[in-house]
Protein backbone atom coordinates (compact mmCIF):
# COMPACT_ATOMS: atom_id res chain seq x y z
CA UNK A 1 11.49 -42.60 -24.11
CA UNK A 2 12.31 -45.31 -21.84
CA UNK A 3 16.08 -46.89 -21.31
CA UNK A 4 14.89 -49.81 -23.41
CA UNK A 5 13.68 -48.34 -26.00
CA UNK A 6 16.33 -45.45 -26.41
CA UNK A 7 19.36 -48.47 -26.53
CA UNK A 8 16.93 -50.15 -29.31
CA UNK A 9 16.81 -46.65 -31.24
CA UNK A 10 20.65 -46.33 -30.45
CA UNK A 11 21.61 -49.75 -31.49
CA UNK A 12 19.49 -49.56 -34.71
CA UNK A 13 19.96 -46.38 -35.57
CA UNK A 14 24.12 -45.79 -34.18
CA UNK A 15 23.12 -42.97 -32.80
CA UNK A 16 22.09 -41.96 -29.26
CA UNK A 17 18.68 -40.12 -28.65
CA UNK A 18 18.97 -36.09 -29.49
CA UNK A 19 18.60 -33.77 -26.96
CA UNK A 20 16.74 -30.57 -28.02
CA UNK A 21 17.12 -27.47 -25.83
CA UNK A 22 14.31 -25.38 -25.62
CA UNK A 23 15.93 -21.94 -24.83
CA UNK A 24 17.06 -22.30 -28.48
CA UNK A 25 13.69 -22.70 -30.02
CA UNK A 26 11.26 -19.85 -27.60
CA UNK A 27 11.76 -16.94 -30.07
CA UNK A 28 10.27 -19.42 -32.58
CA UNK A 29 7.16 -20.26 -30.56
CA UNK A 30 3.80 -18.25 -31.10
CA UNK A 31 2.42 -16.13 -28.10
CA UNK A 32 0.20 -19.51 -26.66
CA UNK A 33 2.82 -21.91 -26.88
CA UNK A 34 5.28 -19.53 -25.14
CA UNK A 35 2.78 -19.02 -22.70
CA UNK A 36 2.20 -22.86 -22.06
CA UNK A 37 5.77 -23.60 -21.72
CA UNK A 38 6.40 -20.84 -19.28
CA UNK A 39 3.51 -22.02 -17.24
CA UNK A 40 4.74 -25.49 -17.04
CA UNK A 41 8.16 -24.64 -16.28
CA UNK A 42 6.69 -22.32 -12.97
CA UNK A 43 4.97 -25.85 -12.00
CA UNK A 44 7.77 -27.99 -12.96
CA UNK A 45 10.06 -25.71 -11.03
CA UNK A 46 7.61 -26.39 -7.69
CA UNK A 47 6.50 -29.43 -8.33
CA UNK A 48 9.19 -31.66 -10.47
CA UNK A 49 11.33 -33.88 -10.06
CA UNK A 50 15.14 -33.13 -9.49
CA UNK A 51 16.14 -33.29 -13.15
CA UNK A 52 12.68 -31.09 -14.05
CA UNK A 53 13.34 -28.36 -11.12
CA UNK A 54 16.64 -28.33 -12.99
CA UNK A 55 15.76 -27.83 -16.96
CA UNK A 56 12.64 -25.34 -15.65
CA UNK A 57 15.32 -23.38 -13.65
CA UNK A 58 17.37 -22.92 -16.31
CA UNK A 59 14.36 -22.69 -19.11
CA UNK A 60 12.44 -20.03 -16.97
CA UNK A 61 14.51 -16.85 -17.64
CA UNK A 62 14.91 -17.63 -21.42
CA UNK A 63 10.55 -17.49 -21.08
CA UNK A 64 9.92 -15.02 -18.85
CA UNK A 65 12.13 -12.44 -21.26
CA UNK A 66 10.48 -13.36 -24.28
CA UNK A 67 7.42 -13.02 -22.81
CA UNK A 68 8.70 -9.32 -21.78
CA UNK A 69 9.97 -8.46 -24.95
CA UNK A 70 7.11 -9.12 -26.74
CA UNK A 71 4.21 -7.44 -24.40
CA UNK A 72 6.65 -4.26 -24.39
CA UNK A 73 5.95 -4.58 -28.75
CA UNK A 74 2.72 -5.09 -28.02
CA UNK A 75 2.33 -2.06 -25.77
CA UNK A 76 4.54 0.24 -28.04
CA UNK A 77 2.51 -0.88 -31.15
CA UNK A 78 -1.05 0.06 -29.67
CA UNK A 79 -2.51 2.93 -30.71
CA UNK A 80 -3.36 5.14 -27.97
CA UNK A 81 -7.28 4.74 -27.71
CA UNK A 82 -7.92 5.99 -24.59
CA UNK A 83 -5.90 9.30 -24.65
CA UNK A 84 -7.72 10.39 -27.85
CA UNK A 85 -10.90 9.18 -26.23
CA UNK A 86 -10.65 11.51 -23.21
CA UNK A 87 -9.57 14.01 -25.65
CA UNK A 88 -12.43 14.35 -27.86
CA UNK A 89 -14.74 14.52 -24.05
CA UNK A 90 -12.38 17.91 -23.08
CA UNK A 91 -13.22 19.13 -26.67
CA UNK A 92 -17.08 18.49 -26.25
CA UNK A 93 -17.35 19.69 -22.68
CA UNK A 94 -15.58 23.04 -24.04
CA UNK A 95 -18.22 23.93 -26.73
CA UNK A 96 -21.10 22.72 -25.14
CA UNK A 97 -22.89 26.64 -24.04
CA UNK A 98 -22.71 27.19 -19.95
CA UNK A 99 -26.40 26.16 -18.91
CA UNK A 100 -28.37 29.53 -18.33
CA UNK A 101 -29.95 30.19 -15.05
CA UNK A 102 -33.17 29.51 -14.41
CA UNK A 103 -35.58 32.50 -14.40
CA UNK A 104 -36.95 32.64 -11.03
CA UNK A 105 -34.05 32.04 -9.22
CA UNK A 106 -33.31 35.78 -10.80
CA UNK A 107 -36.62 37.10 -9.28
């Protein structure tokens, strides 16, 4: 919103424009538009201007946590594929007979 338009909303309205901080609404957002934000607040951070380098600074650790938090639930929730997978190889390899040797290799 430009200045112009924000002292037209303010002067119609009697009330200035609202400010809406993000770190309030990121345990809200869904897993891609947590993602997004946290992307654009690394570039913003680089590549903003003052005011942007400032809200991403302050926006990034709110992010990068909630992003943490939820690939640890992810992690904890998964059932353990791989370990059972291996497991049922051990069990195979066990029971399969040892391979006999051949006969002229006895003579």
């Amino acid at each position: 919103m430009n200045k112009d338009a924000a002292k037209t909303a303010r002067n119609d309205t009697g009330a200035a424009p609202v400010i809406v901080d993000l770190r309030d609404r990121v345990s809200s957002m869904s897993d891609d538009q947590l993602a997004s934000l946290n992307a654009n607040a690394q570039r913003l951070k680089d590549a903003g201007s003052t005011v942007q380098r400032n809200a991403a600074s302050t926006l990034l650790p709110a992010s990068a946590a909630e992003l943490a938090e939820r690939r640890a639930k992810k992690v904890a929730s998964a059932p353990a594929k791989k370990a059972a997978a291996a497991k049922k190889k051990k069990v195979a390899a066990a029971a399969e007979p040892a391979p006999e040797p051949d006969e002229e290799e006895e003579s």
